[in-house]
N, C-alpha and C. Protein backbone atom coordinates (compact mmCIF):
# COMPACT_ATOMS: atom_id res chain seq x y z
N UNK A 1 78.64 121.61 125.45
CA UNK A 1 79.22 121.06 124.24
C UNK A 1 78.17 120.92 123.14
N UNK A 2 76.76 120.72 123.32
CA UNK A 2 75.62 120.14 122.53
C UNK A 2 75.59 121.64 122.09
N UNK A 3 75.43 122.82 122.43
CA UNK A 3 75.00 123.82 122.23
C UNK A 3 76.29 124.54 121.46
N UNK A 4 77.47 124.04 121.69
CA UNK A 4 78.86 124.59 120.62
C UNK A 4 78.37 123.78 119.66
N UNK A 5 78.13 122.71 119.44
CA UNK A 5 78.21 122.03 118.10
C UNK A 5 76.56 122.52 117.17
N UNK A 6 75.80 122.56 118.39
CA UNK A 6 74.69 123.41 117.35
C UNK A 6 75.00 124.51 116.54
N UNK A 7 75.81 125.87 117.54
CA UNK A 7 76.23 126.61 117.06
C UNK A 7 77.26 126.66 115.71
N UNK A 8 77.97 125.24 115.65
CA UNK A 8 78.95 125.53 114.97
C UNK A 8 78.08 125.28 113.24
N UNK A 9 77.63 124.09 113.73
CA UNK A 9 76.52 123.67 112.54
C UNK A 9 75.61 125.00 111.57
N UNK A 10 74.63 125.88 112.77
CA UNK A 10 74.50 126.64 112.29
C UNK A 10 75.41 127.75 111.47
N UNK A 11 76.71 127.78 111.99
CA UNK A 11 77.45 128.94 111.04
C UNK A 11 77.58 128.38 109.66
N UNK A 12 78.18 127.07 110.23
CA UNK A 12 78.40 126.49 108.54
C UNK A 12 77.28 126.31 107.42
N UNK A 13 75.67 126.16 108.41
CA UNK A 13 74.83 126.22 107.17
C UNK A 13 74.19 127.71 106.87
N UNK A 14 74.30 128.68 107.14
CA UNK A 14 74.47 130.18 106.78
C UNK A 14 75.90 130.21 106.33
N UNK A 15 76.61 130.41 106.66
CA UNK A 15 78.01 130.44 105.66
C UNK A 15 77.78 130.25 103.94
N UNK A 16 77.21 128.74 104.20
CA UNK A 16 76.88 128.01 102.80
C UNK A 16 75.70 129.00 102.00
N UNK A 17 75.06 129.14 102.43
CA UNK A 17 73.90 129.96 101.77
C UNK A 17 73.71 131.43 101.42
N UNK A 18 75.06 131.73 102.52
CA UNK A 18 75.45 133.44 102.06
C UNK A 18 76.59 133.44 100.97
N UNK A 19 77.11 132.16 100.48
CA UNK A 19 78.27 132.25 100.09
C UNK A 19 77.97 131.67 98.62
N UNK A 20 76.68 132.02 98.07
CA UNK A 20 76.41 132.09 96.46
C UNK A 20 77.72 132.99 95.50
N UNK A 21 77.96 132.04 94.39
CA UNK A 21 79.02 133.28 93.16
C UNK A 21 78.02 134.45 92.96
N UNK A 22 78.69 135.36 92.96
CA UNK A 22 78.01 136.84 92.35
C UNK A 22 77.74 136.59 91.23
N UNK A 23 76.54 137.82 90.92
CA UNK A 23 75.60 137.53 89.89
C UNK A 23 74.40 138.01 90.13
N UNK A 24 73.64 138.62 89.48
CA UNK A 24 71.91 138.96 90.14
C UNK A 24 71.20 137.38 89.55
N UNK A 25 70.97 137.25 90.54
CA UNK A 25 69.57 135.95 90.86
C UNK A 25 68.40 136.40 89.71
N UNK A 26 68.19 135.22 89.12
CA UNK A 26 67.38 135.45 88.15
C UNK A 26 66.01 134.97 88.37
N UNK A 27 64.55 135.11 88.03
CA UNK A 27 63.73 135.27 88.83
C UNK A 27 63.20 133.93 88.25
N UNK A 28 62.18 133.52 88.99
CA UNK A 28 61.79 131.86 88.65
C UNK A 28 60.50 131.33 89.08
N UNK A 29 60.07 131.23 88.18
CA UNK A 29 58.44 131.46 88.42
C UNK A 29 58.20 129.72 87.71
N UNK A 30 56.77 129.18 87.34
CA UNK A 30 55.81 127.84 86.80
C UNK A 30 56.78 128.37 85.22
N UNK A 31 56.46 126.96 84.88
CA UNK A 31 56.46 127.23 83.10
C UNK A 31 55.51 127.76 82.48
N UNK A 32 55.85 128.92 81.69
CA UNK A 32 54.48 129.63 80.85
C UNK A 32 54.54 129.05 79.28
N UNK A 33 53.31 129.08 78.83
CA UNK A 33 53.42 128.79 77.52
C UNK A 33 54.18 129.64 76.36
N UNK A 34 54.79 128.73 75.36
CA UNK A 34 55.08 129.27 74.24
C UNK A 34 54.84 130.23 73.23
N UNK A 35 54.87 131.41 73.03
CA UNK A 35 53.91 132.01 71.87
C UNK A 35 54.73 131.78 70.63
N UNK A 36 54.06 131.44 69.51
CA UNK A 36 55.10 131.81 68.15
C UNK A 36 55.11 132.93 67.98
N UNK A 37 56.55 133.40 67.03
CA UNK A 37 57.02 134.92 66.83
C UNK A 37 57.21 134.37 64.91
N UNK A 38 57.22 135.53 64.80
CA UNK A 38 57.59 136.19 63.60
C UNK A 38 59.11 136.74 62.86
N UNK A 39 59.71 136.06 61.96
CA UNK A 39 60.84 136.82 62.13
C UNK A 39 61.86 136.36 61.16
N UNK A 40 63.13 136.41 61.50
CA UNK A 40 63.77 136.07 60.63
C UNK A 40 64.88 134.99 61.44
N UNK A 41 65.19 133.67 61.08
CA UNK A 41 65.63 132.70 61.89
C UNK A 41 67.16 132.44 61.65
N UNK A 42 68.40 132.45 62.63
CA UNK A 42 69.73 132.09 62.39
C UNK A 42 69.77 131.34 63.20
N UNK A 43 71.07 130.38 62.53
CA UNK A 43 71.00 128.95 63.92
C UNK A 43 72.12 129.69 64.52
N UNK A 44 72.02 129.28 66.00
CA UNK A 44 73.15 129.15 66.67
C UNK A 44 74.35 128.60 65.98
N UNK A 45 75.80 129.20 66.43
CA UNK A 45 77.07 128.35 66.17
C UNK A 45 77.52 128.03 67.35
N UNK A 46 77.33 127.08 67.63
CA UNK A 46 77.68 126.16 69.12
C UNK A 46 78.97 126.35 69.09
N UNK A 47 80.28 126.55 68.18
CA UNK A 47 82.04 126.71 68.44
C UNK A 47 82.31 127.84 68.21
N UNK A 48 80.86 129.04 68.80
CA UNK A 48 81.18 130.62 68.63
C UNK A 48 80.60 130.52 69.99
N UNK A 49 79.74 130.11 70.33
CA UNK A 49 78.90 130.35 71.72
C UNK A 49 79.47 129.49 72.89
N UNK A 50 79.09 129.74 74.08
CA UNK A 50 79.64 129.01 75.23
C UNK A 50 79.23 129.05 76.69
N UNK A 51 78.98 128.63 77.91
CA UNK A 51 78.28 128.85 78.25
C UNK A 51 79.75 128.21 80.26
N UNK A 52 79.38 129.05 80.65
CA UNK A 52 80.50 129.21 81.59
C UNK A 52 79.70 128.97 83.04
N UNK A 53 80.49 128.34 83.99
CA UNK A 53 79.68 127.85 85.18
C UNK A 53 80.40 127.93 86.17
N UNK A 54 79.85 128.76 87.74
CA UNK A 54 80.32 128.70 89.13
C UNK A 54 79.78 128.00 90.09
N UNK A 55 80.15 127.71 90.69
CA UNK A 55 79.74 126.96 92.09
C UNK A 55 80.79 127.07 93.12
N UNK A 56 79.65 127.71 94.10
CA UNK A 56 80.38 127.32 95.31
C UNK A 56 80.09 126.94 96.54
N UNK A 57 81.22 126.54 97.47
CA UNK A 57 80.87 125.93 98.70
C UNK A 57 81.29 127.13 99.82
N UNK A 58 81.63 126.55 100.86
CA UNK A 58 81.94 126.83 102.32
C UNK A 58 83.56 126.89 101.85
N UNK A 59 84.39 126.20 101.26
CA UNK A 59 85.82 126.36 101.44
C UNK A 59 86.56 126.75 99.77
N UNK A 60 85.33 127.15 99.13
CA UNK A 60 85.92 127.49 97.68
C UNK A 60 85.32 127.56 97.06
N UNK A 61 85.20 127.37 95.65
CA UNK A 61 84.32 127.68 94.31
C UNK A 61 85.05 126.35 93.42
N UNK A 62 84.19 126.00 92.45
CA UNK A 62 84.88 125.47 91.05
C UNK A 62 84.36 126.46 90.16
N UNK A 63 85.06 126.00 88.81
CA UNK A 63 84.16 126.52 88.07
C UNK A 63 84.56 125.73 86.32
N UNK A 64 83.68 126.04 85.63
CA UNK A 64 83.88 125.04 84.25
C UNK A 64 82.72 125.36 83.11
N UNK A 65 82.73 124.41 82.44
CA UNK A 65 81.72 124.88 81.30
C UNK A 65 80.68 123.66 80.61
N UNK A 66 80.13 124.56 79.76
CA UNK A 66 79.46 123.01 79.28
C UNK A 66 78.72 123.82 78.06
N UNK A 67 78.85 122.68 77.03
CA UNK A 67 78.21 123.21 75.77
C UNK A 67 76.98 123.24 75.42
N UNK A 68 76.96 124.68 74.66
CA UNK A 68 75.72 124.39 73.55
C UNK A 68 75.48 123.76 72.53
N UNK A 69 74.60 122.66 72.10
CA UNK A 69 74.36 121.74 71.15
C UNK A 69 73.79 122.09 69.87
N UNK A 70 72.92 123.21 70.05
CA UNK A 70 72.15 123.31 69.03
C UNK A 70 71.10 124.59 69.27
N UNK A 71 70.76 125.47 68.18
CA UNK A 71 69.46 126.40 68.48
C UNK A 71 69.58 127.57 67.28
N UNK A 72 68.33 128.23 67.33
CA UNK A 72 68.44 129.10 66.58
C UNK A 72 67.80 130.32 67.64
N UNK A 73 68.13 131.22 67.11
CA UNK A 73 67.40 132.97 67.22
C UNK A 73 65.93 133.43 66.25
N UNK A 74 65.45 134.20 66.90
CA UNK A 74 64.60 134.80 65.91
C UNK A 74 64.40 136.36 65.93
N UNK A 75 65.05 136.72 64.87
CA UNK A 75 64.57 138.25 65.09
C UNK A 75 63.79 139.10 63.81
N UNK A 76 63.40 140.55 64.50
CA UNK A 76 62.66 141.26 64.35
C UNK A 76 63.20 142.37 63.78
N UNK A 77 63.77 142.72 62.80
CA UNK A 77 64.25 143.95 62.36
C UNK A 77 65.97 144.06 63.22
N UNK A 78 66.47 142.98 62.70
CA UNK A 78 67.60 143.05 63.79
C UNK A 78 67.71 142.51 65.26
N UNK A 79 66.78 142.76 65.88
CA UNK A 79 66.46 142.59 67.40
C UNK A 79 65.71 141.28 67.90
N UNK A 80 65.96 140.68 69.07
CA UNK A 80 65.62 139.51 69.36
C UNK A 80 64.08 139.19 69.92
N UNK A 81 63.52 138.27 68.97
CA UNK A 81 62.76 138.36 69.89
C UNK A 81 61.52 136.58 70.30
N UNK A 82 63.04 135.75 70.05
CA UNK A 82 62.65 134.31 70.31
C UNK A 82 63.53 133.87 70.10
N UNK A 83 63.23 132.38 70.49
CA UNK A 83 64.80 131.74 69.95
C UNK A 83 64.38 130.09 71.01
N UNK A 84 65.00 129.12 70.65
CA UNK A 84 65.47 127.98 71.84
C UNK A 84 66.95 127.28 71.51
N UNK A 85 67.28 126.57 72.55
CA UNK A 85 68.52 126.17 73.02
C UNK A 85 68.48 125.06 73.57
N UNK A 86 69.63 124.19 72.90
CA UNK A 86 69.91 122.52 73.23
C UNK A 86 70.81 122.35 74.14
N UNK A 87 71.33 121.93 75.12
CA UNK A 87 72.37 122.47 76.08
C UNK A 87 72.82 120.92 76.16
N UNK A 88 74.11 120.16 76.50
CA UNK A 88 75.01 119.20 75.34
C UNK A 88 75.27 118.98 77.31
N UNK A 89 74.63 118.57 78.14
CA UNK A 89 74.97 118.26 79.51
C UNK A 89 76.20 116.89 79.64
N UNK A 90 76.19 116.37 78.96
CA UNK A 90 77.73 115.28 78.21
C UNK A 90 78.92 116.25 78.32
N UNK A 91 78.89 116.86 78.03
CA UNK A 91 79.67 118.60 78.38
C UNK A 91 80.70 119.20 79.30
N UNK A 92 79.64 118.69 80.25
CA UNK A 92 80.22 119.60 81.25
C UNK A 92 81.24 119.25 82.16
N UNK A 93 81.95 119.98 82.18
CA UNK A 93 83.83 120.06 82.37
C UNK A 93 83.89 120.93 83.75
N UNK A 94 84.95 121.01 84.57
CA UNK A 94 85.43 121.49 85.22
C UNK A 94 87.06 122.18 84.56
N UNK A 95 87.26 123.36 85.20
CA UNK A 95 88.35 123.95 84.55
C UNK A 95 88.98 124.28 85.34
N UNK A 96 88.88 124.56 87.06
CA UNK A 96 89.78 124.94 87.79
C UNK A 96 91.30 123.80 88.24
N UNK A 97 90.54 122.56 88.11
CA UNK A 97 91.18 121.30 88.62
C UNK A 97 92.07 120.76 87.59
N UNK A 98 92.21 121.50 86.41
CA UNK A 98 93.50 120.74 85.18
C UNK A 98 94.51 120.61 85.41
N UNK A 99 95.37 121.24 86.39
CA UNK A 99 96.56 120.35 87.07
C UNK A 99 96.24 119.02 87.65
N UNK A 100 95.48 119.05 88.38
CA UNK A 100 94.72 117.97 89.20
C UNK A 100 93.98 116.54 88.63
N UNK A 101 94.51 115.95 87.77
CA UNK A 101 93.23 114.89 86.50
C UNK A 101 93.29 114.22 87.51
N UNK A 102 92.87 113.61 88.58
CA UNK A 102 92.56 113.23 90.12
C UNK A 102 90.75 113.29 90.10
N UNK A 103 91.39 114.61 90.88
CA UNK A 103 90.56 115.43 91.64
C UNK A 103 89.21 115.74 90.68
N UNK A 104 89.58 116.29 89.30
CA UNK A 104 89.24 116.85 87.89
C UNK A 104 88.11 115.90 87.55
N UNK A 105 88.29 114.59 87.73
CA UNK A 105 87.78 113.46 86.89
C UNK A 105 86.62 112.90 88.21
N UNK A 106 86.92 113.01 89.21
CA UNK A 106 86.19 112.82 90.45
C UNK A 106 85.16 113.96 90.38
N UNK A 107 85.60 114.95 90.27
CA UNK A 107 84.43 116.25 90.32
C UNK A 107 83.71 116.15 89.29
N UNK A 108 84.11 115.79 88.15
CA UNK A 108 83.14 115.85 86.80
C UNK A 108 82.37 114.90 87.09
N UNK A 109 82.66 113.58 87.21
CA UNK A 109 82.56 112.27 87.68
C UNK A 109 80.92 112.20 88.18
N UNK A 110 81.08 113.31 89.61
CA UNK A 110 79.99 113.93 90.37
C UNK A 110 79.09 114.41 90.13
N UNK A 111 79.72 115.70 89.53
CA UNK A 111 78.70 116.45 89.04
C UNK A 111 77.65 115.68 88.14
N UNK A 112 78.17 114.86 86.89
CA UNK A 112 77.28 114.07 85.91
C UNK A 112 76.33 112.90 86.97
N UNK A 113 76.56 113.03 88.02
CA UNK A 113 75.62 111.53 88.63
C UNK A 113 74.41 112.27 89.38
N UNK A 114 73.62 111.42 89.59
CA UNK A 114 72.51 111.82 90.45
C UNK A 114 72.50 112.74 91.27
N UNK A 115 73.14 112.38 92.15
CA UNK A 115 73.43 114.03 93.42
C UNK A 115 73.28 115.29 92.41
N UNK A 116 73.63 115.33 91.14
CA UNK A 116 73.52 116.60 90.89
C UNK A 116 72.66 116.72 89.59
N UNK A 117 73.12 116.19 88.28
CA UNK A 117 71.97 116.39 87.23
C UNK A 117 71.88 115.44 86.22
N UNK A 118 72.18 114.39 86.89
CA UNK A 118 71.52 112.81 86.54
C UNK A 118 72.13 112.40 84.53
N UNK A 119 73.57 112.91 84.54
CA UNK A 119 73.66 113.55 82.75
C UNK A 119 72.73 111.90 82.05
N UNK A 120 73.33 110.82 82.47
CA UNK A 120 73.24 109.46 82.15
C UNK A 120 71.73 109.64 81.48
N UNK A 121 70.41 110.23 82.55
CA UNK A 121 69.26 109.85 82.41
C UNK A 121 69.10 110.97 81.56
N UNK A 122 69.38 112.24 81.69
CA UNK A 122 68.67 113.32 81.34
C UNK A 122 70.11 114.17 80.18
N UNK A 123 70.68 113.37 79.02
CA UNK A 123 72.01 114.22 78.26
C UNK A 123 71.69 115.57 77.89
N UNK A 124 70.50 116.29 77.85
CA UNK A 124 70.27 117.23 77.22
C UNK A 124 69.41 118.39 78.26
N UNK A 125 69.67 119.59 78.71
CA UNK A 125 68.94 120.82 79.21
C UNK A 125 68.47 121.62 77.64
N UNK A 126 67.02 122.19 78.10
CA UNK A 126 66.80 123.19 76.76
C UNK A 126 66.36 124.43 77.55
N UNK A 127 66.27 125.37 76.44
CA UNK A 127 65.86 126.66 76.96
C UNK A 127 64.97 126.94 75.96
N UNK A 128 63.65 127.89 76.11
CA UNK A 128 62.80 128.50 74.84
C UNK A 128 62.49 129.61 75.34
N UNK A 129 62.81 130.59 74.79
CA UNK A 129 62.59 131.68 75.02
C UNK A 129 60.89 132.15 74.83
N UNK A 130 60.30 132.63 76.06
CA UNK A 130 59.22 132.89 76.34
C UNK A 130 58.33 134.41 75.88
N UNK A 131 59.87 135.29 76.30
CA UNK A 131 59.34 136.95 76.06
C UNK A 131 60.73 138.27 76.18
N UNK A 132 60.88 138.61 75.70
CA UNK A 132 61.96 139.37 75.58
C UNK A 132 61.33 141.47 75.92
N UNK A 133 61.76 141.42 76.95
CA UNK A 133 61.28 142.68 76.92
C UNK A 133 62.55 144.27 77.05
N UNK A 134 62.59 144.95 75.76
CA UNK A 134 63.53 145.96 75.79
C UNK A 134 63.49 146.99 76.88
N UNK A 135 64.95 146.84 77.47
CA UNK A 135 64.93 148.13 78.13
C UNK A 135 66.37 148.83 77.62
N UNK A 136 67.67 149.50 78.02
CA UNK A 136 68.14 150.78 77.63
C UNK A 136 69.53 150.15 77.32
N UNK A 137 70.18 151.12 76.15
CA UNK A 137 71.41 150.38 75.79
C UNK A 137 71.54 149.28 75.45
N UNK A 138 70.89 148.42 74.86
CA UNK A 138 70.99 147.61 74.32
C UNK A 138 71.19 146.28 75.17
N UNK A 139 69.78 146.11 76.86
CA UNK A 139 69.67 145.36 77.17
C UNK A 139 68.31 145.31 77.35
N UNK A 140 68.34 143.77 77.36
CA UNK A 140 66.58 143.61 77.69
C UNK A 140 66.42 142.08 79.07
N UNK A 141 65.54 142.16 79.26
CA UNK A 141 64.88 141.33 80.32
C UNK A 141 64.30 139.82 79.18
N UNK A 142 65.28 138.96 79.38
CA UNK A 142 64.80 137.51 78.75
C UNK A 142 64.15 136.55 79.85
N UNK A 143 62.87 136.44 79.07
CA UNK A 143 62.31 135.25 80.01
C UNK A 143 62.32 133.76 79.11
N UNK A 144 62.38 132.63 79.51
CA UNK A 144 61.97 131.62 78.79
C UNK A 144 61.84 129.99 79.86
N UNK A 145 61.57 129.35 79.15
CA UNK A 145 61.50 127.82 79.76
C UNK A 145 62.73 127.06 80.30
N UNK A 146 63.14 126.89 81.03
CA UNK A 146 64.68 126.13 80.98
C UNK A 146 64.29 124.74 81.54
N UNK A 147 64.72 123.69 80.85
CA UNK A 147 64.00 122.30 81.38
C UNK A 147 65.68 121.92 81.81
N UNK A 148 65.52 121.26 83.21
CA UNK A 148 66.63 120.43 84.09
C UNK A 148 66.16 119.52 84.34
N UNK A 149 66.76 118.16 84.14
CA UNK A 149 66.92 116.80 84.72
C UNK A 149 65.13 117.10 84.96
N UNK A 150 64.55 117.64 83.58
CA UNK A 150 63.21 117.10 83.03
C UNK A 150 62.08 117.67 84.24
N UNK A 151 62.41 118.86 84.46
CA UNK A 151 61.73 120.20 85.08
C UNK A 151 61.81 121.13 84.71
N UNK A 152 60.88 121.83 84.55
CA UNK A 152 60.72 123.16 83.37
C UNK A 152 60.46 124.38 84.55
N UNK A 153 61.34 125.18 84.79
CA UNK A 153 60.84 126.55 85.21
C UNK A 153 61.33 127.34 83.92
N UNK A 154 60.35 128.94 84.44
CA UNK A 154 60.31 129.73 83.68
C UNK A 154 61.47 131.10 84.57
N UNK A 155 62.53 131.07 83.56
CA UNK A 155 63.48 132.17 84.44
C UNK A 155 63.42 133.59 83.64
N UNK A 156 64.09 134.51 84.43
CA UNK A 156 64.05 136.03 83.64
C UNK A 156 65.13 136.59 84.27
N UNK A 157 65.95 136.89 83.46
CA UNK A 157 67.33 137.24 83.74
C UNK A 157 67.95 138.99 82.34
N UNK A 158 68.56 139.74 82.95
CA UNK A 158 68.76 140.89 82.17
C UNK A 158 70.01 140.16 81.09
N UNK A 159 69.78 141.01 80.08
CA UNK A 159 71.27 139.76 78.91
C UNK A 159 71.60 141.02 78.35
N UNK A 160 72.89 141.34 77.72
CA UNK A 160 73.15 142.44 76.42
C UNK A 160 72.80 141.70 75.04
N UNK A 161 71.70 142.29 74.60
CA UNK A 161 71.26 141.91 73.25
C UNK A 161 71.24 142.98 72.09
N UNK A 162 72.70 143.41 71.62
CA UNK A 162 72.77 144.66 70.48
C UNK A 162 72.30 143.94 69.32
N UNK A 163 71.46 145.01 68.90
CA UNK A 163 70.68 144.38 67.61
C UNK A 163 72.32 143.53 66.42
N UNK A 164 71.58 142.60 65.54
CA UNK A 164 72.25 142.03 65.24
C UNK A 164 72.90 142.70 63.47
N UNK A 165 74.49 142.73 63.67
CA UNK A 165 74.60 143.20 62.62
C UNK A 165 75.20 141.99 61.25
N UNK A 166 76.26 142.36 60.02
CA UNK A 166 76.21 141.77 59.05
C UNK A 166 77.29 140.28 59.53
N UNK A 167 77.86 140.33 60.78
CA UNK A 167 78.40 139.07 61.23
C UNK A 167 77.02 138.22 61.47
N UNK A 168 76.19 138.47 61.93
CA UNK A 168 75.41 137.61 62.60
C UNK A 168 74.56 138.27 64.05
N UNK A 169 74.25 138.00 64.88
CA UNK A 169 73.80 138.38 66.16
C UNK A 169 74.10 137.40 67.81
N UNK A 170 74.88 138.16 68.23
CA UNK A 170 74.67 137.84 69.65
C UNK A 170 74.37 138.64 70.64
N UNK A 171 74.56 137.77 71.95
CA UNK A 171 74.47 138.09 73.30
C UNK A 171 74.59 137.59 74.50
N UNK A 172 74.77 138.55 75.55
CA UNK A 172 75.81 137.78 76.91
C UNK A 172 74.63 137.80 77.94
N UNK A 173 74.96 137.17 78.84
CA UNK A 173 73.97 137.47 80.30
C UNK A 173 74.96 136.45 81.18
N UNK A 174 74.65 137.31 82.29
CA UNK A 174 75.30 136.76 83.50
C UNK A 174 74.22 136.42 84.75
N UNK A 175 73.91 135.83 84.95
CA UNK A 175 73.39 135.50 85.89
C UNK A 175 73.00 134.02 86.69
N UNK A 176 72.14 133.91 88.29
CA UNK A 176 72.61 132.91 89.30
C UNK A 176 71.01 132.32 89.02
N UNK A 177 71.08 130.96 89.15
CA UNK A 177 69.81 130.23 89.34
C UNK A 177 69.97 129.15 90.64
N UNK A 178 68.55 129.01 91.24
CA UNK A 178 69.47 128.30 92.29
C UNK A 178 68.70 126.81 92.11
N UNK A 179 69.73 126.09 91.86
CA UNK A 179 69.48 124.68 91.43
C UNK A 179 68.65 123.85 91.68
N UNK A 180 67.89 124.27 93.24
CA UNK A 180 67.39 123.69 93.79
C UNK A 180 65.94 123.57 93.54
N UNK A 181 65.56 124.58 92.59
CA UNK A 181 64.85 124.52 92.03
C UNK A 181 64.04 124.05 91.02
N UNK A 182 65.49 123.11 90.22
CA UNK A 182 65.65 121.98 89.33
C UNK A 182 65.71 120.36 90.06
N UNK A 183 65.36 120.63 91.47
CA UNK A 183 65.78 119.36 92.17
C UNK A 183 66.91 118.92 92.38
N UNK A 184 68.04 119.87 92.03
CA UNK A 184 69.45 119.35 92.41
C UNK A 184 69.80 119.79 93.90
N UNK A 185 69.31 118.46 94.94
CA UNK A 185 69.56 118.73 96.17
C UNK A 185 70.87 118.94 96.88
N UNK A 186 71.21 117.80 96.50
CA UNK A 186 72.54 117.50 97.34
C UNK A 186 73.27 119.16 97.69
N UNK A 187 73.22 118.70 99.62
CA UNK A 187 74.01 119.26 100.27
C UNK A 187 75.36 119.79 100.55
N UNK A 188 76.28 118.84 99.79
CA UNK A 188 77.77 119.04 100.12
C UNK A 188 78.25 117.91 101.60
N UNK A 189 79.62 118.20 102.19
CA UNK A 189 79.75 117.34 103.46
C UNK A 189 79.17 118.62 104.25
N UNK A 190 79.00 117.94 105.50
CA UNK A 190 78.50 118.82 106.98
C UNK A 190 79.22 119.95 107.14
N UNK A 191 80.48 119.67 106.63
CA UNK A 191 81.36 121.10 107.43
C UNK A 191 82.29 121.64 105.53
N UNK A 192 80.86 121.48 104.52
CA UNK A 192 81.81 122.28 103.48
C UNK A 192 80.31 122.13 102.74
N UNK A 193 79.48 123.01 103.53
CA UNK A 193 77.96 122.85 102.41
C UNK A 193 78.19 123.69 100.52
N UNK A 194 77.24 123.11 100.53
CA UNK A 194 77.36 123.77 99.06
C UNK A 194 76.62 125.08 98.64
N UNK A 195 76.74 125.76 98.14
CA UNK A 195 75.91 127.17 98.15
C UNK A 195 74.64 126.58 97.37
N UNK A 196 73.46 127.23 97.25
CA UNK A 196 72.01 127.16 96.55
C UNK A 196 72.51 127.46 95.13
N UNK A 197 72.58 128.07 94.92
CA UNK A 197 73.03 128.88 93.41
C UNK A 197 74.54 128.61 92.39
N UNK A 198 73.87 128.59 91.41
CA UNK A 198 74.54 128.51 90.38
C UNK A 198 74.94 129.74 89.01
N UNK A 199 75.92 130.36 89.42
CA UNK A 199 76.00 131.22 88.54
C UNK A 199 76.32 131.00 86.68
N UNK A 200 75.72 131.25 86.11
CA UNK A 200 75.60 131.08 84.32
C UNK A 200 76.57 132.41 83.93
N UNK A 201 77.21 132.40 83.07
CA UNK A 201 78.29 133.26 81.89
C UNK A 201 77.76 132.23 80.77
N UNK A 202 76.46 133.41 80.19
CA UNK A 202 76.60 133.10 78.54
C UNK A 202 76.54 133.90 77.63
N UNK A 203 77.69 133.26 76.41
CA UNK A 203 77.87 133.55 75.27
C UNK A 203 76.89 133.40 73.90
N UNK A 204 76.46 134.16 73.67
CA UNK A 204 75.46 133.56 72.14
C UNK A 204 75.64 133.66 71.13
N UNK A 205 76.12 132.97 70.05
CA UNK A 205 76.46 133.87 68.65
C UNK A 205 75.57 132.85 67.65
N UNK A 206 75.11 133.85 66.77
CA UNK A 206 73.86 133.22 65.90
C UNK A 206 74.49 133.57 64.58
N UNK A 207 75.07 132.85 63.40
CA UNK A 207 75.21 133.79 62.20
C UNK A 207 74.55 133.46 61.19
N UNK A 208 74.40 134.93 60.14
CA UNK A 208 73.85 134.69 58.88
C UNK A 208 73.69 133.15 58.52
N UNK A 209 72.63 132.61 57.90
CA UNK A 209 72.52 131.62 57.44
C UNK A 209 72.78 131.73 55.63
N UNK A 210 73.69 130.54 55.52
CA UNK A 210 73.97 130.71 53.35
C UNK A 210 72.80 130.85 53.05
């Protein structure tokens, strides 16, 4: 019996850890320093941009969003090549559970408390873009600072960044960070762990400034 329940334990904590949202894993290294750039500066429009969120466990996924507060771009002849980001962690919503204002208000509830990213202590995540390096079709490799519940790693993730035309300039990237890296431990229950990773859907839109 000791040796079924080991076994069972073990499936469920591989289960949990194979069972990240799709997405390429974005790479995550110390915080590197800032360089200043050169360029030409548009703020972000935080009710053009948006920023979309997965998680999952052993018996499902949620998923929801959470806003951008504030930021600008900087570019180079059109093209990106700096920028930082205010991220509005007061925000963040769940969207699968809107039949459910229960369940909905319990999960948000959660998510904002300690077990996960402390919103109370820490209302604000930022990002600064570190280094932008072009590769084909109009994507490039973004690296920058992302500070969580007041920990700074440095991530690098592929984004579509088409140079910016007379609307303004954006760009998308999809990709998984795994939280745990930000200190967001918490496990999940015993028999419904939580996956490592967190998959990001973001939106960027920067426009002309008057």
């Amino acid at each position: 019996m000791k040796t079924l329940k080991l076994g069972l334990i073990a499936t469920v904590f591989l289960a949990a850890c194979s069972n990240n949202p799709k997405g390429n894993k974005a790479t995550t290294a110390d915080a590197e320093a800032v360089q200043a750039v050169d360029g030409e500066t548009l703020n972000v429009d935080p009710a053009s941009s948006s920023i979309a969120w997965t998680g999952n466990k052993v018996t499902g996924s949620h998923t929801g969003t959470i806003n951008i507060q504030s930021g600008n771009v900087v570019l180079d002849e059109g093209k990106l090549v700096g920028g930082e980001f205010v991220i509005d962690m007061t925000t963040l919503t769940n969207k699968d559970l809107e039949a459910d204002v229960e369940n909905k208000s319990k999960l948000e509830g959660h998510l904002k408390a300690d077990d996960f990213f402390a919103v109370e202590k820490y209302p604000t995540s930022k990002f600064v873009i570190t280094k932008v390096t072009y590769k084909e079709d109009g994507k490039a490799e973004i690296a920058g600072n992302l500070t969580l519940r007041d920990v700074t790693k440095n991530v690098s993730f592929i984004a579509d960044v088409p140079a910016a035309s007379a609307d303004g300039f954006h760009a998308m990237a999809d990709f998984n960070i795994n939280r745990k890296d930000w200190g967001v431990m918490y496990e999940g229950m015993k028999d419904d762990l939580i996956a490592d990773e967190i998959n990001l859907k973001v939106h960027l839109m920067a426009k002309n400034n008057p």
